[in-house]
N, C-alpha and C. Protein backbone atom coordinates (compact mmCIF):
# COMPACT_ATOMS: atom_id res chain seq x y z
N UNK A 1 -5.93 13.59 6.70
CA UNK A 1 -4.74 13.08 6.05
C UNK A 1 -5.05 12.78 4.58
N UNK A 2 -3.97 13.00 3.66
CA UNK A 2 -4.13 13.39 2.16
C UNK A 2 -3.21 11.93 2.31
N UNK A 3 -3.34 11.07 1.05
CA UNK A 3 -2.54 10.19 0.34
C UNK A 3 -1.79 11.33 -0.59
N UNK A 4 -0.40 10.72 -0.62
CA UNK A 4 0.48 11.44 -1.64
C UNK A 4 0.39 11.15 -2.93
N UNK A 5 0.59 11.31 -4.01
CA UNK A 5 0.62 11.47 -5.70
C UNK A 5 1.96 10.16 -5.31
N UNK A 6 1.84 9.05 -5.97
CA UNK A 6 3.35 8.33 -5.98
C UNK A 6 3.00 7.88 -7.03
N UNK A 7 4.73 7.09 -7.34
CA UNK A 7 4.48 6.58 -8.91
C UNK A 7 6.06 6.18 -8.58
N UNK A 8 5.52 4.72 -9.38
CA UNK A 8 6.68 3.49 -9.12
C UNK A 8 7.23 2.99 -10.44
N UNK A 9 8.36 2.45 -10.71
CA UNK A 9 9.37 1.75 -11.64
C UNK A 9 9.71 0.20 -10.60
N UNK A 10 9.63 -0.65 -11.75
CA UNK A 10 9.96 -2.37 -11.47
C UNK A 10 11.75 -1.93 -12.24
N UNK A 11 12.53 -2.77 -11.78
CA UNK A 11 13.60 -3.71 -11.74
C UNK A 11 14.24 -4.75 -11.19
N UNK A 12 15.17 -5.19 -12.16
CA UNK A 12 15.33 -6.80 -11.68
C UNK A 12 15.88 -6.86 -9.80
N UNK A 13 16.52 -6.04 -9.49
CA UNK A 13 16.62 -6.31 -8.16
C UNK A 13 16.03 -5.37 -7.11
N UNK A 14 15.41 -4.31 -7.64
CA UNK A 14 14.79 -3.05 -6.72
C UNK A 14 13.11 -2.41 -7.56
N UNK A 15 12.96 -2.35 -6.42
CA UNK A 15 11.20 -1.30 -6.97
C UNK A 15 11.53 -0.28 -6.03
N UNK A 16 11.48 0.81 -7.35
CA UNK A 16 11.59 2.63 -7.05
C UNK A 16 10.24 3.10 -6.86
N UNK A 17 10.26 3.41 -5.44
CA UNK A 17 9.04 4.47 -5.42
C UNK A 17 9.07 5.73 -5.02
N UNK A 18 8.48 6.42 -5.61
CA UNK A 18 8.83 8.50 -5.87
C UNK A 18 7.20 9.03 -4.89
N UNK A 19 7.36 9.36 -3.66
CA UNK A 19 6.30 10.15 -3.26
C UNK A 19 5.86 11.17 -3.40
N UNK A 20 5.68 11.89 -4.41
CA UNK A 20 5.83 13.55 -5.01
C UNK A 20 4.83 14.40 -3.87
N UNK A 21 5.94 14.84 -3.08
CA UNK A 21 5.23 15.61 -2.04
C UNK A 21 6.61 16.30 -2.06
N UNK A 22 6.57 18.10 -2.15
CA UNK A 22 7.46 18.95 -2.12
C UNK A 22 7.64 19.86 -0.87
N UNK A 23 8.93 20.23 -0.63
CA UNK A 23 9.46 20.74 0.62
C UNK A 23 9.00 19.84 1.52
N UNK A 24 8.87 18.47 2.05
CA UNK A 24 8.31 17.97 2.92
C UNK A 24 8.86 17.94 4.12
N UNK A 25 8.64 18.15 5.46
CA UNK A 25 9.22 17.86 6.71
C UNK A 25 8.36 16.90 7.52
N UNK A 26 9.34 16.29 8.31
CA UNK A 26 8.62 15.12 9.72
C UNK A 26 8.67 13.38 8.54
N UNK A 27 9.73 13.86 7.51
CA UNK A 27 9.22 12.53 6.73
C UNK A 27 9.19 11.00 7.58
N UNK A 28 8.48 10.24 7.05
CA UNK A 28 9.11 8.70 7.88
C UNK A 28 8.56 7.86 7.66
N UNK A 29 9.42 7.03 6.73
CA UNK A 29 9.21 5.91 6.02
C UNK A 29 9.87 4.58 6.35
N UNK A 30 8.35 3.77 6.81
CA UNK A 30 8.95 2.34 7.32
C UNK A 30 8.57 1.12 6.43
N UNK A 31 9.92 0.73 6.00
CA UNK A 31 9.95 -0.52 5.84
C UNK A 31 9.55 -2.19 6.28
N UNK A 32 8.67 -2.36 6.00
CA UNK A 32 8.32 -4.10 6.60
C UNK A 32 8.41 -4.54 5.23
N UNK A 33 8.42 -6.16 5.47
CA UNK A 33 8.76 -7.55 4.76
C UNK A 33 7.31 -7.27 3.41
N UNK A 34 6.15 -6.81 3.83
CA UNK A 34 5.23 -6.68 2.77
C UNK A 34 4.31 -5.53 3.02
N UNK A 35 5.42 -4.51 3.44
CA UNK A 35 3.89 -3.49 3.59
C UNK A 35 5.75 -2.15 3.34
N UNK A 36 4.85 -1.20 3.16
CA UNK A 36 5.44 0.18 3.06
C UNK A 36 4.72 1.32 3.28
N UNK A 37 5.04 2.04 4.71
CA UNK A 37 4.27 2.85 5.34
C UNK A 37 4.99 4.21 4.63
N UNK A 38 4.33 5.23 4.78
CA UNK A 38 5.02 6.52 4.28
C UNK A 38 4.17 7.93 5.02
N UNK A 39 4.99 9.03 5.47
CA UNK A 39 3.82 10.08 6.33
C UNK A 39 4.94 10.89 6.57
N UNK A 40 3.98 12.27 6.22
CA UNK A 40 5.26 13.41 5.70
C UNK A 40 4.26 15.03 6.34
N UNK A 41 4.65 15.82 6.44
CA UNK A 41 3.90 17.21 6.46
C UNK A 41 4.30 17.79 5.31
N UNK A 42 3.58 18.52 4.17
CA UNK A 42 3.85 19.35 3.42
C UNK A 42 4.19 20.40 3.46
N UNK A 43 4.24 21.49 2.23
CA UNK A 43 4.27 22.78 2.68
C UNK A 43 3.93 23.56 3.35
N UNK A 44 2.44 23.29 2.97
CA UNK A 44 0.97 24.00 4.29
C UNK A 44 0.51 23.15 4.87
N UNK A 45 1.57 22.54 5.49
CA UNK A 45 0.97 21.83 6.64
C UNK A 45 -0.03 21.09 6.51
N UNK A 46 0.20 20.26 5.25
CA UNK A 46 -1.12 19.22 4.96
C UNK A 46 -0.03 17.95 5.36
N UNK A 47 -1.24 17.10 5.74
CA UNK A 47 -0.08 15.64 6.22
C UNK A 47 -0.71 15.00 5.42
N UNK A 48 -0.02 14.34 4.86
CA UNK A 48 0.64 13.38 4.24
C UNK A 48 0.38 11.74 4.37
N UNK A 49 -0.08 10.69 4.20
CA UNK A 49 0.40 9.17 4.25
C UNK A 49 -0.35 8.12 3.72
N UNK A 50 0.59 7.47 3.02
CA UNK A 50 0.36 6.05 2.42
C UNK A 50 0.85 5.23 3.18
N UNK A 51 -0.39 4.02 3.08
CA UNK A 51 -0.03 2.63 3.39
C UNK A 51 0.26 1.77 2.27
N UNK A 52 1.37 0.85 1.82
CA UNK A 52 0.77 0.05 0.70
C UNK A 52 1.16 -1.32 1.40
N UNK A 53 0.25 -2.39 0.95
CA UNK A 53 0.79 -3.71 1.13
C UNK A 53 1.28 -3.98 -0.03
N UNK A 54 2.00 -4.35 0.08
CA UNK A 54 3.50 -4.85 -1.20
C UNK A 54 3.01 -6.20 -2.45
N UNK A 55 2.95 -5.89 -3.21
CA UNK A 55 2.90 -7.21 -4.43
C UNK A 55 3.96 -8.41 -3.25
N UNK A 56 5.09 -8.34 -3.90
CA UNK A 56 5.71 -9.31 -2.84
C UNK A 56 6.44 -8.82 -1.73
N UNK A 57 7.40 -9.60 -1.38
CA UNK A 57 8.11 -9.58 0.08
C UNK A 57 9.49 -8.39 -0.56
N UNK A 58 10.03 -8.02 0.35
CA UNK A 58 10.93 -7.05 0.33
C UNK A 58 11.69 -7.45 1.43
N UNK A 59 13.22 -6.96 1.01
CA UNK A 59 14.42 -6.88 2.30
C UNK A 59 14.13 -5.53 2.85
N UNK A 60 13.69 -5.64 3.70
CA UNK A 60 13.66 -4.21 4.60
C UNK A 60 14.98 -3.83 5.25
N UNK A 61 15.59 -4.73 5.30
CA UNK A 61 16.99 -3.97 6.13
C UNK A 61 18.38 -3.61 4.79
N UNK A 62 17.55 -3.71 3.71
CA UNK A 62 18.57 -3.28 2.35
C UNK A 62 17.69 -2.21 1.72
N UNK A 63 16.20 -2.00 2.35
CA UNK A 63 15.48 -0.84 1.83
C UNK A 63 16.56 0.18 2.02
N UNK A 64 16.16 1.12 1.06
CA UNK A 64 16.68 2.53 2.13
C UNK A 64 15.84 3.93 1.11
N UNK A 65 15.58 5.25 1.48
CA UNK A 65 14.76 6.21 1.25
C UNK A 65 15.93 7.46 1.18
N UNK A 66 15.36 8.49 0.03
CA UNK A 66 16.42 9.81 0.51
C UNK A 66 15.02 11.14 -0.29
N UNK A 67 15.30 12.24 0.79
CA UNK A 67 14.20 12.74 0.96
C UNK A 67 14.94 13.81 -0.24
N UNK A 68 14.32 14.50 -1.14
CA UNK A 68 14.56 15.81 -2.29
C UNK A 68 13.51 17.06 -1.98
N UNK A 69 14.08 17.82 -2.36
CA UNK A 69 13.19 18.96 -2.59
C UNK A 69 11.88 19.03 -3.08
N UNK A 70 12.10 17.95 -4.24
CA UNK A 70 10.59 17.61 -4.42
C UNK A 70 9.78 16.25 -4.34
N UNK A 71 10.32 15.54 -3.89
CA UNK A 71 9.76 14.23 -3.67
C UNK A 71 10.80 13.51 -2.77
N UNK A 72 10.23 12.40 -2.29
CA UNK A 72 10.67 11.39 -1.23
C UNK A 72 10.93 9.97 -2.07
N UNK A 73 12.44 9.67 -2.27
CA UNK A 73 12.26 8.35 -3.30
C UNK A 73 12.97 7.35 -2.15
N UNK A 74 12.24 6.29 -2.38
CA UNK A 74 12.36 5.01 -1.74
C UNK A 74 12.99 3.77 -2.70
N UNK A 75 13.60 3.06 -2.16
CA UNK A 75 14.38 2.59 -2.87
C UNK A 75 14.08 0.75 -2.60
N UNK A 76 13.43 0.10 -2.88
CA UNK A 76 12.91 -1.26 -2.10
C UNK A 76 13.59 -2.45 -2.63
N UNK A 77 14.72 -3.03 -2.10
CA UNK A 77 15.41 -4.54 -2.34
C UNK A 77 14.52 -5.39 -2.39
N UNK A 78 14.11 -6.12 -3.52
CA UNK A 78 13.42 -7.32 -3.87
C UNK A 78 13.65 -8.31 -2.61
N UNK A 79 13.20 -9.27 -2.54
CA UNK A 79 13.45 -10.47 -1.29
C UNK A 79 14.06 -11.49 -2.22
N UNK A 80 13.36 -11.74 -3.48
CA UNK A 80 13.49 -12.25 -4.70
C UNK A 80 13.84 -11.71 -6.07
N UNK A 81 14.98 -11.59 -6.27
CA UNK A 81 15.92 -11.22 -7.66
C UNK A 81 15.03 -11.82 -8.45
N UNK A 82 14.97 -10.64 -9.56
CA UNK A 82 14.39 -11.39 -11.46
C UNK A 82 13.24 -11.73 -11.11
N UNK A 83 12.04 -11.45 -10.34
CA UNK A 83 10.94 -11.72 -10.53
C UNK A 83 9.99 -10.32 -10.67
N UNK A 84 9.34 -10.40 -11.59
CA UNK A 84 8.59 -9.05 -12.14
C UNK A 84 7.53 -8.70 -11.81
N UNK A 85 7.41 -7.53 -11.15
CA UNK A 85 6.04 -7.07 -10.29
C UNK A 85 5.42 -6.31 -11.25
N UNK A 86 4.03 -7.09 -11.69
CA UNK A 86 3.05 -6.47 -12.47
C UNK A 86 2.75 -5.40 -12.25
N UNK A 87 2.37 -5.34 -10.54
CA UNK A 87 2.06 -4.06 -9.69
C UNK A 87 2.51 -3.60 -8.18
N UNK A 88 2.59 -2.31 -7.80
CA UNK A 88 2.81 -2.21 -6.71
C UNK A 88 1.86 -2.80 -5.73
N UNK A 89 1.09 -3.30 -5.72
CA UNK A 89 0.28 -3.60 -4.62
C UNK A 89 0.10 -4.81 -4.68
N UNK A 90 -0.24 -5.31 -3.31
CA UNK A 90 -0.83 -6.72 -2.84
C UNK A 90 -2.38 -6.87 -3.80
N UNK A 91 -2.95 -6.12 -3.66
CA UNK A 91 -4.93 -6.12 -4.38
C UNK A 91 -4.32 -5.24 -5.32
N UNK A 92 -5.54 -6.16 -6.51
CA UNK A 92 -5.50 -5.43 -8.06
C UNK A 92 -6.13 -4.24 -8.02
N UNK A 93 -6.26 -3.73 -7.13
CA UNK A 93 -7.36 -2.52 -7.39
C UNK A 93 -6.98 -1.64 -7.96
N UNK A 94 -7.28 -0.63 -8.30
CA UNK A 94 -6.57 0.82 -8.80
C UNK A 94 -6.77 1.65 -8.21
N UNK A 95 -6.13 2.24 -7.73
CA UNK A 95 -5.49 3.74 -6.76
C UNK A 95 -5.53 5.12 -7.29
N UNK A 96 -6.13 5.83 -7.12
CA UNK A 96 -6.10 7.09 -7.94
C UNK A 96 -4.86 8.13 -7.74
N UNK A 97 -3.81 7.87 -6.47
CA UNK A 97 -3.31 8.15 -6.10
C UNK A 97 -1.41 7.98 -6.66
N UNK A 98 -1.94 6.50 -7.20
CA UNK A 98 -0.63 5.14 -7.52
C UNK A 98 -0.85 5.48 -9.04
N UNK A 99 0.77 5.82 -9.67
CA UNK A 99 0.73 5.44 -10.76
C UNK A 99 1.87 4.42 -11.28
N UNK A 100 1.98 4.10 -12.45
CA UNK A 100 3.49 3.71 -12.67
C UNK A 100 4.10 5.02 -13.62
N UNK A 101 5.43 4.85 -12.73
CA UNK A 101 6.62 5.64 -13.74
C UNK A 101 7.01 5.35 -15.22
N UNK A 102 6.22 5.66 -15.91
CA UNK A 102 7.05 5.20 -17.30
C UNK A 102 8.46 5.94 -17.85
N UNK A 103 8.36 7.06 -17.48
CA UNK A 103 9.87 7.81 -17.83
C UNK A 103 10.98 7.09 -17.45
N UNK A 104 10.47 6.02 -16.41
CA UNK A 104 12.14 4.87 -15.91
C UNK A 104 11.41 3.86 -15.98
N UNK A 105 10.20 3.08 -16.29
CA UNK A 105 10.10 1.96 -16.90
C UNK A 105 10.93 1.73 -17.22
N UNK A 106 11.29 0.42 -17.54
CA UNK A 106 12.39 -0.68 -18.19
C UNK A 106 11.74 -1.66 -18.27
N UNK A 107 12.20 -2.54 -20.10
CA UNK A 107 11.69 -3.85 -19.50
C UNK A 107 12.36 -4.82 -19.56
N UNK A 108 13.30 -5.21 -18.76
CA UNK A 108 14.70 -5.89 -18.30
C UNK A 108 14.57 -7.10 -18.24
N UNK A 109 13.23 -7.80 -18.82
CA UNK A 109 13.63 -9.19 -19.08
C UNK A 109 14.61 -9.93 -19.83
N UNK A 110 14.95 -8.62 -20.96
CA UNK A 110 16.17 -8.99 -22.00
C UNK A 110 17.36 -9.12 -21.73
N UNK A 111 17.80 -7.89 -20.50
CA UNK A 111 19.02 -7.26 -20.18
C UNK A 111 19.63 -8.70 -19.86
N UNK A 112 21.29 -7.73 -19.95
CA UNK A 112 21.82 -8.93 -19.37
C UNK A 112 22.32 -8.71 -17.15
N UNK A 113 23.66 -9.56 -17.04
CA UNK A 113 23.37 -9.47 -15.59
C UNK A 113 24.31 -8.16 -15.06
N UNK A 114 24.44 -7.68 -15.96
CA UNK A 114 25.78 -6.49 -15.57
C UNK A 114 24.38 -5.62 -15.17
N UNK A 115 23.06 -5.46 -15.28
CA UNK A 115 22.00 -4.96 -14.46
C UNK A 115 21.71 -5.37 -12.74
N UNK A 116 22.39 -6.41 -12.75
CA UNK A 116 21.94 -6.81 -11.09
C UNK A 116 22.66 -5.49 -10.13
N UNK A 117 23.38 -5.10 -10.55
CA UNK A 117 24.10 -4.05 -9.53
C UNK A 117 23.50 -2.37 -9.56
N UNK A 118 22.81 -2.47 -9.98
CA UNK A 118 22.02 -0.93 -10.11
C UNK A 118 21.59 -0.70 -9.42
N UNK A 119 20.70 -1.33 -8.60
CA UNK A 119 20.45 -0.78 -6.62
C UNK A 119 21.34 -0.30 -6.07
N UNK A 120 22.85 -1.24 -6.45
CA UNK A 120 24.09 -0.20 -5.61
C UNK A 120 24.68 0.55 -6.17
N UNK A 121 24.41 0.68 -7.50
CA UNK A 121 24.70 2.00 -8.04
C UNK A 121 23.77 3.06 -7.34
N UNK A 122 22.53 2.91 -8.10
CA UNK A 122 21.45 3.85 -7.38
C UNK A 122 21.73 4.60 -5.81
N UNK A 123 22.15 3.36 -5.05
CA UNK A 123 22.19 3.59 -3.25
C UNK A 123 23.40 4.43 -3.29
N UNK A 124 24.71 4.32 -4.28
CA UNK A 124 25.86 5.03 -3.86
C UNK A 124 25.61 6.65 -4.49
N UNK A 125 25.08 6.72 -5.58
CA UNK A 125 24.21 7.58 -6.12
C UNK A 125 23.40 8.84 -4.77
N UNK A 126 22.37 7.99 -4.28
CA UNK A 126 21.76 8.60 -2.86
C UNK A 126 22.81 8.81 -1.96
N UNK A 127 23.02 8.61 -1.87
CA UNK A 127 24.09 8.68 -1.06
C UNK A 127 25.21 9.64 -1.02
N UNK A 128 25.85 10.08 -2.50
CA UNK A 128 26.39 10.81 -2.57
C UNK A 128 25.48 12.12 -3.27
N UNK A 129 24.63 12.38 -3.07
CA UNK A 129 24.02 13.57 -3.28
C UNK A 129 23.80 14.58 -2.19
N UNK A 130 24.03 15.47 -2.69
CA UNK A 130 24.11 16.89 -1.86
C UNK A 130 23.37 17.74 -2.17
N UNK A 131 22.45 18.49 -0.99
CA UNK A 131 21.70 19.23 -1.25
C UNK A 131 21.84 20.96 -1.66
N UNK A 132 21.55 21.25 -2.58
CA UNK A 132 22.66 22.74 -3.13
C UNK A 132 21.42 23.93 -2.73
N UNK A 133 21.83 24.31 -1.92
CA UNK A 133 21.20 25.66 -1.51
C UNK A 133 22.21 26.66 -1.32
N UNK A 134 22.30 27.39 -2.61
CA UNK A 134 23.23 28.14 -3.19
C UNK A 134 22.29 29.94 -3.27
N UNK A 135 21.14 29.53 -3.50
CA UNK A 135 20.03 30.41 -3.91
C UNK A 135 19.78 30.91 -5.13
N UNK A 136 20.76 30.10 -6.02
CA UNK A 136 20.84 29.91 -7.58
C UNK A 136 19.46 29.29 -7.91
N UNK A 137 18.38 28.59 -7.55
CA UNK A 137 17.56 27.84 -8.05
C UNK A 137 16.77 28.43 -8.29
N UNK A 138 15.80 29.42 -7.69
CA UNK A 138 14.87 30.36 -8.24
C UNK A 138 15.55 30.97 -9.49
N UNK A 139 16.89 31.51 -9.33
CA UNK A 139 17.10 32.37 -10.63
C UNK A 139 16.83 31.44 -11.97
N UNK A 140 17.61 30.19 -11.84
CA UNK A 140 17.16 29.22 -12.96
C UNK A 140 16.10 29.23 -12.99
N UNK A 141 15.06 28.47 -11.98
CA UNK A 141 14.01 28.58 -12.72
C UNK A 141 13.32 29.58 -13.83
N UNK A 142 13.73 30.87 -12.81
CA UNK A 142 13.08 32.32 -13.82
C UNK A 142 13.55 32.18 -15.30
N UNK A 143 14.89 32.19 -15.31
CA UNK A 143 15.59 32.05 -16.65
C UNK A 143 14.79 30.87 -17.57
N UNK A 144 14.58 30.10 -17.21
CA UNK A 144 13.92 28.93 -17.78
C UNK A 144 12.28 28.92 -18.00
N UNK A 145 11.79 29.88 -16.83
CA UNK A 145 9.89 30.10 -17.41
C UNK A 145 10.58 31.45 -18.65
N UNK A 146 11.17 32.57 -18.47
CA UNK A 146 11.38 33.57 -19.19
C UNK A 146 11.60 32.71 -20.96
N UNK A 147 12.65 32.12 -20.65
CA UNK A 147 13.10 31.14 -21.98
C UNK A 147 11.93 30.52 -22.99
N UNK A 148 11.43 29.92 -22.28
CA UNK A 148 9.88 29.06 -22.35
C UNK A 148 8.75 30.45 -23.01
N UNK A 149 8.50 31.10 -22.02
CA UNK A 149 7.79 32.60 -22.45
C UNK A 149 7.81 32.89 -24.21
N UNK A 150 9.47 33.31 -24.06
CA UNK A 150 9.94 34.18 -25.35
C UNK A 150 10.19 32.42 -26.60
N UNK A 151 10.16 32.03 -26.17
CA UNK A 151 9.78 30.90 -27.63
C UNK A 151 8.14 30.29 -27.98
N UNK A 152 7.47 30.17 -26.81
CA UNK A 152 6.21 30.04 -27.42
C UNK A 152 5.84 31.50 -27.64
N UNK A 153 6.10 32.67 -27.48
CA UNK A 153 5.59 33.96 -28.24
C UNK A 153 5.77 34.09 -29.54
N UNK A 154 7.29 33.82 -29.65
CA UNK A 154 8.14 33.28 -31.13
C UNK A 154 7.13 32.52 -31.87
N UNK A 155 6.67 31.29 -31.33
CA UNK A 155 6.14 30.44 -32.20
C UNK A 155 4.35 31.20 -32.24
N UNK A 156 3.73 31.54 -31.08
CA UNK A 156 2.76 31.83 -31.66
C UNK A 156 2.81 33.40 -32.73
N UNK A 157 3.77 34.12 -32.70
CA UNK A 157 3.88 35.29 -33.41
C UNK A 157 3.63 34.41 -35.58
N UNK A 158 5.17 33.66 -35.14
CA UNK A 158 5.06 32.53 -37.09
C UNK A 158 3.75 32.10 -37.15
N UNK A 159 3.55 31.46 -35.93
CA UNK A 159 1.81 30.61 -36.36
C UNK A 159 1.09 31.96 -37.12
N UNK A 160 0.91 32.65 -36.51
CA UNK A 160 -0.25 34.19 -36.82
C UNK A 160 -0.21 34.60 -38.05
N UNK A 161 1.12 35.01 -37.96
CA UNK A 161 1.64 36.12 -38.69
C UNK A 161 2.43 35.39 -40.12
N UNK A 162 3.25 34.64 -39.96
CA UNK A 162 3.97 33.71 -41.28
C UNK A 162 5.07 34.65 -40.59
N UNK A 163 6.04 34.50 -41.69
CA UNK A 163 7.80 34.83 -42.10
C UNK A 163 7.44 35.41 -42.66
N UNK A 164 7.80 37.19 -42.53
CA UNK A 164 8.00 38.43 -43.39
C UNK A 164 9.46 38.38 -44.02
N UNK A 165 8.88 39.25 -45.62
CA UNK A 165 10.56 38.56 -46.42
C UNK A 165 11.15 40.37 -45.99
């Protein structure tokens, strides 16, 4: 069993955690008061699971999880509103596994309280998402490595070469 790649965001009433494990099946993620279990099969059939014991206490019956294409995000109700978790874990240790999210970092000590409701934004959010298997997604992607391709060629061609008049 492999620990998954995760990486967490603090807010005032929820801690987001992202299990970056793609196409996953058999997911199952349990909620307790200070622990958060997680165990998934991957693509090739590598399994999957984290244990964490929790910095603090959590509502487990306001937790809730929604599984993506490419990751498993968990969604964890504070027990205690407005109190700021330094870290995901019970022990200071460091995890090679655990990171924090800075792309949704926030640091919401400032905010005001029209922030307390963003868990149920977030949850109605999960909730109303739908999974689009259209078979449009490979083509984007292609379009988008192709895109990527023909502009760093662009740019390494100017780097080389300069602007011919």
């Amino acid at each position: 069993m492999l620990p998954a790649l995760t990486k967490w965001y603090d807010r005032r009433d929820f801690v987001c955690v992202e299990f970056c494990v793609a196409d996953t099946k058999d997911v199952k993620v349990n909620f307790d008061k200070t622990k958060l279990g997680f165990s998934c099969v991957g693509p090739d059939d590598d399994i999957f699971e984290n244990k964490i014991d929790l910095y603090l206490n959590i509502d487990e019956n306001d937790s809730k999880h929604k599984r993506t294409d490419r990751s498993v995000l968990c969604f964890l109700r504070k027990a205690e509103v407005g109190i700021t978790w330094p870290r995901l874990t019970k022990e200071k240790t460091k995890l090679c596994w655990l990171c924090v999210d800075f792309n949704n970092w926030k640091d919401w000590d400032d905010d005001s309280d029209e922030e307390l409701t963003n868990f149920d934004q977030l949850s109605n959010m999960m909730d109303n998402m739908k999974r689009e298997d259209d078979g449009n997604d490979d083509y984007t992607d292609d379009v988008r490595l192709y895109e990527f391709l023909f502009y760093f060629l662009c740019f390494i061609r100017f780097s080389i070469f300069g602007v011919h008049k």
